[in-house]
N, C-alpha and C. Protein backbone atom coordinates (compact mmCIF):
# COMPACT_ATOMS: atom_id res chain seq x y z
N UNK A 1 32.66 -11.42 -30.42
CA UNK A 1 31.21 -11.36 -30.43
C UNK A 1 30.77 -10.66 -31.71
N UNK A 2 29.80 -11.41 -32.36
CA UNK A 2 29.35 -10.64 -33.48
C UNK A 2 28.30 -9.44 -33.57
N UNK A 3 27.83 -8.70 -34.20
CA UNK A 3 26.95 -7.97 -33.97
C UNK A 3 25.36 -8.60 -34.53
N UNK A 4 25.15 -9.51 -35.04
CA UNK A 4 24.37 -10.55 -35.27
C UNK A 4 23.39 -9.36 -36.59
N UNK A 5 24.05 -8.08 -37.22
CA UNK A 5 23.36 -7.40 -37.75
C UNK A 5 24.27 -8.03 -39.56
N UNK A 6 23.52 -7.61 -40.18
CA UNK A 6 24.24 -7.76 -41.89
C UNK A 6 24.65 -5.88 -42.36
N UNK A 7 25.03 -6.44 -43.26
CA UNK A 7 25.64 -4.66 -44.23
C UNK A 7 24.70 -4.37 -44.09
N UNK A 8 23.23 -4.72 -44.63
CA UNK A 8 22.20 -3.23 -44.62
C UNK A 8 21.88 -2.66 -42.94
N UNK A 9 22.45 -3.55 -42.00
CA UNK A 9 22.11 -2.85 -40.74
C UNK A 9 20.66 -3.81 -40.39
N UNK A 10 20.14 -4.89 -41.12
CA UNK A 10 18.91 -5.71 -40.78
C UNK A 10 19.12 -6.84 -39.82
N UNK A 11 18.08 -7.06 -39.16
CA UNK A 11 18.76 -8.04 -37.97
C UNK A 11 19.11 -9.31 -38.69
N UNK A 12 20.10 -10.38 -38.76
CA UNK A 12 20.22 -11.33 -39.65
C UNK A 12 19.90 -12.44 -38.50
N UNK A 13 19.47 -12.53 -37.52
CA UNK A 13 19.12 -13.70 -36.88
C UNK A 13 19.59 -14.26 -35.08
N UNK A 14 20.62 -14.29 -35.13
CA UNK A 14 21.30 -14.78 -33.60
C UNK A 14 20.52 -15.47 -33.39
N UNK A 15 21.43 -15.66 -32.21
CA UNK A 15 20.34 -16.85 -30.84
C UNK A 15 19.44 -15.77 -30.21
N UNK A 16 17.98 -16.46 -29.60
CA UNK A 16 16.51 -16.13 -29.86
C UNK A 16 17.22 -15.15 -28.42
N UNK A 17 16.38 -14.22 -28.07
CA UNK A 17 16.82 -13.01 -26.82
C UNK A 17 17.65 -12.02 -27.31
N UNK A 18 18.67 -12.21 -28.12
CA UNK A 18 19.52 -11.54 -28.39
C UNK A 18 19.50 -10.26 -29.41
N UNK A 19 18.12 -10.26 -29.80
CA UNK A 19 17.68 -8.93 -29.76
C UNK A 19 17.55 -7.96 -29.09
N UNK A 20 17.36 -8.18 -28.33
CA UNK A 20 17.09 -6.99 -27.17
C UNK A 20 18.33 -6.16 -26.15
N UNK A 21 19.31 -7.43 -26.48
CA UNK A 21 20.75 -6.95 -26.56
C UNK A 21 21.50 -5.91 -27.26
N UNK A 22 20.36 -5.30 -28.48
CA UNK A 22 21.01 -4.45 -29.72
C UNK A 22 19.58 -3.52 -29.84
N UNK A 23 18.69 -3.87 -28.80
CA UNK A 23 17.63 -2.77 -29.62
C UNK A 23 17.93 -1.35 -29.24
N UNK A 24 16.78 -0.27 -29.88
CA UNK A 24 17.73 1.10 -29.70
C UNK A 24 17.18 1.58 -28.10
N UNK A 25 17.45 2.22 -27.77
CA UNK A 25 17.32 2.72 -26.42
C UNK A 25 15.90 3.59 -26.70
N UNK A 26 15.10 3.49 -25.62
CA UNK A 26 14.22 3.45 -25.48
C UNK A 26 13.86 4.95 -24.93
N UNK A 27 12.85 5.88 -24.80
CA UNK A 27 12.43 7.01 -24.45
C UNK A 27 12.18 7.01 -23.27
N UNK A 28 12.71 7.49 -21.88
CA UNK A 28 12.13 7.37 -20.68
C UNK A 28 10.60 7.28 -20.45
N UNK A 29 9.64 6.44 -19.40
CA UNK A 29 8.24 6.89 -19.29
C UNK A 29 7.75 8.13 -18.88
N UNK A 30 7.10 8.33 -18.94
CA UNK A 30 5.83 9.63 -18.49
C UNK A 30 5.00 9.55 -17.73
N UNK A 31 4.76 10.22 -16.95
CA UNK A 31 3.46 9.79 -16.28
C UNK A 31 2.48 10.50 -16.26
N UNK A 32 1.38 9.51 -16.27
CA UNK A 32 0.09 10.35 -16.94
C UNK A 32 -0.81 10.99 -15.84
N UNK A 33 -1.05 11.69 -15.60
CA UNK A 33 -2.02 12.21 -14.65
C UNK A 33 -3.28 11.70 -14.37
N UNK A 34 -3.57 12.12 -12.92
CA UNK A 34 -4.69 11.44 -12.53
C UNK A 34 -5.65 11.60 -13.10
N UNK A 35 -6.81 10.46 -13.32
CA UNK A 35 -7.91 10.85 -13.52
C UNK A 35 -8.74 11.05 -12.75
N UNK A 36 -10.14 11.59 -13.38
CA UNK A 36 -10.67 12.93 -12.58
C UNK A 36 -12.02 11.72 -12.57
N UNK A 37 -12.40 11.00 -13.80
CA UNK A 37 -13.78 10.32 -13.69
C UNK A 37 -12.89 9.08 -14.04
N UNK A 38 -14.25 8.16 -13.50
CA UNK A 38 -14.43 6.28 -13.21
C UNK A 38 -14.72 6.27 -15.10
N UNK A 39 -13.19 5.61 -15.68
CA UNK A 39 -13.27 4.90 -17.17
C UNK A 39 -14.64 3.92 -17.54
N UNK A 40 -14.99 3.52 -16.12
CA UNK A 40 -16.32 2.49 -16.70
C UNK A 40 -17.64 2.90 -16.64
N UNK A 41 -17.53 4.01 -15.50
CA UNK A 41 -18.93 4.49 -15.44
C UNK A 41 -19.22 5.66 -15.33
N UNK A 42 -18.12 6.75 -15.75
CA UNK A 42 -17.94 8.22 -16.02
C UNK A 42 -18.50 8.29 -14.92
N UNK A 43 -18.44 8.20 -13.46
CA UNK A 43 -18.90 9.20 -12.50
C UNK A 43 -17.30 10.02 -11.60
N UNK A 44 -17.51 10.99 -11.93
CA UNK A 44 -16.50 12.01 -11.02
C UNK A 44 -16.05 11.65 -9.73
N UNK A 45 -14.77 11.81 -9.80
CA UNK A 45 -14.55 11.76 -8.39
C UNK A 45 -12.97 12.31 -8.15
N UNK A 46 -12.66 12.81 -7.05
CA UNK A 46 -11.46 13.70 -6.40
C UNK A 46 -10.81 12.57 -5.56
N UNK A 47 -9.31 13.23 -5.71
CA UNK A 47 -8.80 12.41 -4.49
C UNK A 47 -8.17 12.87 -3.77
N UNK A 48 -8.67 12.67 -2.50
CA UNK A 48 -8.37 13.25 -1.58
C UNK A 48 -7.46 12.36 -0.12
N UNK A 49 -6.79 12.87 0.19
CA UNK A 49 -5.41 12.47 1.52
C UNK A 49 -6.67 12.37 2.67
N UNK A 50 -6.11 11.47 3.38
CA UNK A 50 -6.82 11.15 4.93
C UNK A 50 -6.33 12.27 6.10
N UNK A 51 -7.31 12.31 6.93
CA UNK A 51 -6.75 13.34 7.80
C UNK A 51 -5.84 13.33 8.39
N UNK A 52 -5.22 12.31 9.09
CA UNK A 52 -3.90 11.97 9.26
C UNK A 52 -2.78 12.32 8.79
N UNK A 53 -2.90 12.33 7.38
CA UNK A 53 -1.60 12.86 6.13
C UNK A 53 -1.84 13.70 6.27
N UNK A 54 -0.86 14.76 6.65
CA UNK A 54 -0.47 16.80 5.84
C UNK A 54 0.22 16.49 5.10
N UNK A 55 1.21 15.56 5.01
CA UNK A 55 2.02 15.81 3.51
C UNK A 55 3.04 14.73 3.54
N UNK A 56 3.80 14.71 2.49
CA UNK A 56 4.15 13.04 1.80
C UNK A 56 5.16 11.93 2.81
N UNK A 57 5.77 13.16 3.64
CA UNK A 57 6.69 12.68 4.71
C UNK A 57 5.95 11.93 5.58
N UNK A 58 4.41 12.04 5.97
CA UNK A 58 3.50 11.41 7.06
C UNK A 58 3.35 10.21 6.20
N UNK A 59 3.49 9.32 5.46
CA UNK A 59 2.71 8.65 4.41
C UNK A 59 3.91 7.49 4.86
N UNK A 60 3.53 6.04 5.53
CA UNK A 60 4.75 5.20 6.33
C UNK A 60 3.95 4.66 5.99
N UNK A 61 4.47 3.14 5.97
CA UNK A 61 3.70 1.56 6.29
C UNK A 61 4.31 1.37 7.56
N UNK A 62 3.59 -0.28 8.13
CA UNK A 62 3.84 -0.48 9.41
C UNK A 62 5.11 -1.17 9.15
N UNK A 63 5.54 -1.11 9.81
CA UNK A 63 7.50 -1.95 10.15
C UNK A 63 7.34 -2.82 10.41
N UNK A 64 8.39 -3.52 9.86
CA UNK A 64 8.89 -5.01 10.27
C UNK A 64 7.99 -5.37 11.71
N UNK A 65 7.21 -6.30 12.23
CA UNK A 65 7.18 -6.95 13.42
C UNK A 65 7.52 -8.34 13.43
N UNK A 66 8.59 -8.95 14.38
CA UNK A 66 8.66 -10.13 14.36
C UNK A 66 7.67 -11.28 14.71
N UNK A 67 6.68 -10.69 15.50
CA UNK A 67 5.74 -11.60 15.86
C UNK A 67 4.58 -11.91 14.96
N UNK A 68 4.74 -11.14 13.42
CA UNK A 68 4.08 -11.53 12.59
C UNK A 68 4.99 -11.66 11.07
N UNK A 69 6.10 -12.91 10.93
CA UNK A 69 7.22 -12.46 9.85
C UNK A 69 6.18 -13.14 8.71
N UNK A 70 5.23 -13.18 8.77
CA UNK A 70 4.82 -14.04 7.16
C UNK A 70 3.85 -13.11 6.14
N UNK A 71 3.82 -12.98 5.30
CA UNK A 71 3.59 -12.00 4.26
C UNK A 71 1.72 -11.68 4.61
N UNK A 72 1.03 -12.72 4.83
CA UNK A 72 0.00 -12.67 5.23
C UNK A 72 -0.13 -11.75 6.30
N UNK A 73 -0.47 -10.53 6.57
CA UNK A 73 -0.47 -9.13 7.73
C UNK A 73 -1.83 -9.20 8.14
N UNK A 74 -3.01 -10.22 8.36
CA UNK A 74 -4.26 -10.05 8.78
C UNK A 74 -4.03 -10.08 10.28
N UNK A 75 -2.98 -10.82 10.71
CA UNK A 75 -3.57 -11.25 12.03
C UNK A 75 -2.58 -9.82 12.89
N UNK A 76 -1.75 -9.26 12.06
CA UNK A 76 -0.83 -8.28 12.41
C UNK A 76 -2.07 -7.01 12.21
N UNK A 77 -3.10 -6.99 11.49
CA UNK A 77 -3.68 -5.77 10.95
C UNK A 77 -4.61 -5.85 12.90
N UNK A 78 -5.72 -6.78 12.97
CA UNK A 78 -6.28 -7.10 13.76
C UNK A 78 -5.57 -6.54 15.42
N UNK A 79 -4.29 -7.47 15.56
CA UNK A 79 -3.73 -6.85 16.65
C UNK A 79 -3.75 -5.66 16.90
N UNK A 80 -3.05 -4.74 16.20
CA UNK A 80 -2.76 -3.67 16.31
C UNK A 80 -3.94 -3.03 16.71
N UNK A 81 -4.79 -3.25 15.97
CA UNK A 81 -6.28 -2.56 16.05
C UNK A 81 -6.51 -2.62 17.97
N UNK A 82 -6.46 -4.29 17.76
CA UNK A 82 -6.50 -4.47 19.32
C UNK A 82 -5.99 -3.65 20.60
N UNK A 83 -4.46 -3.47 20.18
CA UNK A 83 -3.74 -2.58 20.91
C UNK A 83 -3.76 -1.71 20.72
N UNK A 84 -4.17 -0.90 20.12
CA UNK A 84 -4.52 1.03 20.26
C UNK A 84 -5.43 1.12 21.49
N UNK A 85 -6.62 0.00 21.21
CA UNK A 85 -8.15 0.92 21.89
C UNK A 85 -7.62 0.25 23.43
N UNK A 86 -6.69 -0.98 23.40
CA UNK A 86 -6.00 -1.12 24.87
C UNK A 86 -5.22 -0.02 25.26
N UNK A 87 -4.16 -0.18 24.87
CA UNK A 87 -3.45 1.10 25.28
C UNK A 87 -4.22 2.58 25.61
N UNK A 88 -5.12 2.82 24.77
CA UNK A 88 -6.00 3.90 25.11
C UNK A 88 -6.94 4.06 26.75
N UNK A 89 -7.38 2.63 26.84
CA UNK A 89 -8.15 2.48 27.83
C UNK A 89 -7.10 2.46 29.32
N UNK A 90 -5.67 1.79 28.81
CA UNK A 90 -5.09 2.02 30.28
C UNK A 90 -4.06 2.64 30.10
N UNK A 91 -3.71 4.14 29.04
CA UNK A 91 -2.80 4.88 29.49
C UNK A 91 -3.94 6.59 29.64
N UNK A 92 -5.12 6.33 28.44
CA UNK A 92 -5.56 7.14 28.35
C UNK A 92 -5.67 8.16 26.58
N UNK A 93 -7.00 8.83 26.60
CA UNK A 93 -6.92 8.92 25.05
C UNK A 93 -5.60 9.82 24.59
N UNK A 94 -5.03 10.63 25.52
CA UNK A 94 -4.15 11.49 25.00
C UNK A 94 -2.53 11.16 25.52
N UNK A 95 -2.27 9.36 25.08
CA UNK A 95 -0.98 9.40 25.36
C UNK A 95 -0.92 8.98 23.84
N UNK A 96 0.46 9.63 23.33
CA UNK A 96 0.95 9.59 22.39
C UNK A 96 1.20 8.15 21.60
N UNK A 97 2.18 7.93 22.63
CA UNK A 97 2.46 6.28 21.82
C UNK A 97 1.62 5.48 21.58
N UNK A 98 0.43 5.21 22.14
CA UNK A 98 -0.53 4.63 21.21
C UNK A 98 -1.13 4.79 19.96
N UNK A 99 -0.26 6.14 19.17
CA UNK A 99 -1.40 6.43 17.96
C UNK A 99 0.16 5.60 17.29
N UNK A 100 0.91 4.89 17.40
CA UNK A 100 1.82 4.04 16.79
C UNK A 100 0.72 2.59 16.39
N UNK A 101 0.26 2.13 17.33
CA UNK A 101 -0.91 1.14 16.51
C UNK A 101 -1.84 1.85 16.12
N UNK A 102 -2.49 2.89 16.36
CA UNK A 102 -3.28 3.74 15.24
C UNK A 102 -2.54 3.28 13.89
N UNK A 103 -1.50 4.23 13.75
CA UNK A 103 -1.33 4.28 12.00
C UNK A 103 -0.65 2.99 11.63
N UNK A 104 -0.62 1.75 12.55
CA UNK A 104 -0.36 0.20 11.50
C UNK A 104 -1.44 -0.35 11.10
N UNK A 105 -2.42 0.15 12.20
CA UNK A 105 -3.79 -0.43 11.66
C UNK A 105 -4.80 0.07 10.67
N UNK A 106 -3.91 1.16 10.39
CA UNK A 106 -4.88 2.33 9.50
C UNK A 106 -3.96 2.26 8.08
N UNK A 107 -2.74 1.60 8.22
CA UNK A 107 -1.80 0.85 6.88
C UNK A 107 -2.40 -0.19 6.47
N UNK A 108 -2.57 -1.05 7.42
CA UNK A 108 -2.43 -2.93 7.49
C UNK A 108 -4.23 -3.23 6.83
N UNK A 109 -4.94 -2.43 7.35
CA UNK A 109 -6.45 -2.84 8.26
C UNK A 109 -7.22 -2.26 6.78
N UNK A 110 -8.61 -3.07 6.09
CA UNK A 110 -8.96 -2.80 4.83
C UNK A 110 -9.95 -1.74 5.95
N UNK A 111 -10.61 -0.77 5.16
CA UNK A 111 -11.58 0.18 6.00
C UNK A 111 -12.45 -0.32 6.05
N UNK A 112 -12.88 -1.46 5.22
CA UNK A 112 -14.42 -1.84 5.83
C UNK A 112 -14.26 -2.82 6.68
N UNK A 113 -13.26 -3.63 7.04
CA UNK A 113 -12.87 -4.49 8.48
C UNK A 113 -12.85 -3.11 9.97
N UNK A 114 -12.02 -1.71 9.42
CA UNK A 114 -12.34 -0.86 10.92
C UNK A 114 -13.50 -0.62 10.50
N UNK A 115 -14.18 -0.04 9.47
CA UNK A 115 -16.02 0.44 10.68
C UNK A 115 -16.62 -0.68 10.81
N UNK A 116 -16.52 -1.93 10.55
CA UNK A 116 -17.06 -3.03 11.15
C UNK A 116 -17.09 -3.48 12.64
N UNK A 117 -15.23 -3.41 13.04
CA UNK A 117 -15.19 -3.51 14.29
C UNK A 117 -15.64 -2.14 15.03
N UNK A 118 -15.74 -0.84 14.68
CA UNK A 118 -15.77 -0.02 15.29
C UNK A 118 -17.67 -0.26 15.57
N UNK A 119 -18.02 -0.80 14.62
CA UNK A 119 -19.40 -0.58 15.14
C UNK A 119 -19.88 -1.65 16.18
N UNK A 120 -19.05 -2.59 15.91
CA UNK A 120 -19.02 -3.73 17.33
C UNK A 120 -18.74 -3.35 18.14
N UNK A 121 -17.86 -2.51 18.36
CA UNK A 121 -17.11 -1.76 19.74
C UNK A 121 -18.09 -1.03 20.36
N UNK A 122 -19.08 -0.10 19.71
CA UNK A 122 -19.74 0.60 20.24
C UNK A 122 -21.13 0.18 20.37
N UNK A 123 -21.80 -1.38 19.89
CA UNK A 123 -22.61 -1.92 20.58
C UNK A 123 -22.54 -2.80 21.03
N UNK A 124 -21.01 -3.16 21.63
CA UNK A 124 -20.44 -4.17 22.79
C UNK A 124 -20.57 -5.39 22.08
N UNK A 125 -19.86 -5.88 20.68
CA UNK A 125 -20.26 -7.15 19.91
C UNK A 125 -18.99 -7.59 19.90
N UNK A 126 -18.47 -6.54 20.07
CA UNK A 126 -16.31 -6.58 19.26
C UNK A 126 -16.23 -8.17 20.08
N UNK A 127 -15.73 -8.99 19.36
CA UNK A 127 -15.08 -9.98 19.60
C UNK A 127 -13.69 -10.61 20.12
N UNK A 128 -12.75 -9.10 20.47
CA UNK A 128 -11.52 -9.23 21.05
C UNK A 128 -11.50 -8.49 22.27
N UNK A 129 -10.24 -9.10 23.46
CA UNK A 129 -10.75 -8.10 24.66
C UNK A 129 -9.78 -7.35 24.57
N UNK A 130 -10.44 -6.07 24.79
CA UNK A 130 -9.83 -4.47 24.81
C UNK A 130 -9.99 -4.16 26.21
């Protein structure tokens, strides 16, 4: 294999890619810190963790379900939603295992789809039975 370089050390040509085979090694990235204001419209803003999160270990997506294997997660976001406020209604607000569809639907679910349904829920519009 040649080094595809000449005596002065200048690239003399190779087959096309094969630069990058010889370039010099590169500086690890950096990462830049958050910003504090909106680049387009300089208004301030903080960011802040949901109440749910205390800290980075709480921070999961929802798991594998087989009854929804296709990359599309709407109808998986929806369910879940479904099954919390069920489970709630027939085990009760303070059984545990229901806050398991809590946090898929609070992964899966955009926030303005929950206060949408939540506001259906509470003037009897919601469109799924709970």
């Amino acid at each position: 294999m040649s080094s595809y370089r000449n005596d002065a050390g200048a690239w003399d040509g190779g087959p096309p890619g094969a630069e990058s085979d010889y370039a010099p090694p590169c500086a690890p990235p950096t990462t830049a810190p958050m910003p504090t204001t909106d680049p387009w419209t300089g208004a301030s803003y903080t960011h802040t963790m949901p109440d749910m999160i205390k800290s980075a270990a709480d921070i999961k997506t929802a798991p594998f379900d087989p009854r929804f294997p296709n990359t599309n997660q709407t109808k998986h976001c929806y369910q879940s939603y479904v099954d919390y406020f069920r489970c709630q209604k027939v085990r009760g607000e303070n059984y545990e295992p229901c806050n398991y569809f809590k946090r898929v639907y609070k992964s899966l679910c955009p926030n303005e789809w929950v206060d949408k349904w939540d506001t259906q829920r509470e003037e009897g519009t919601f469109p799924g039975r709970i």
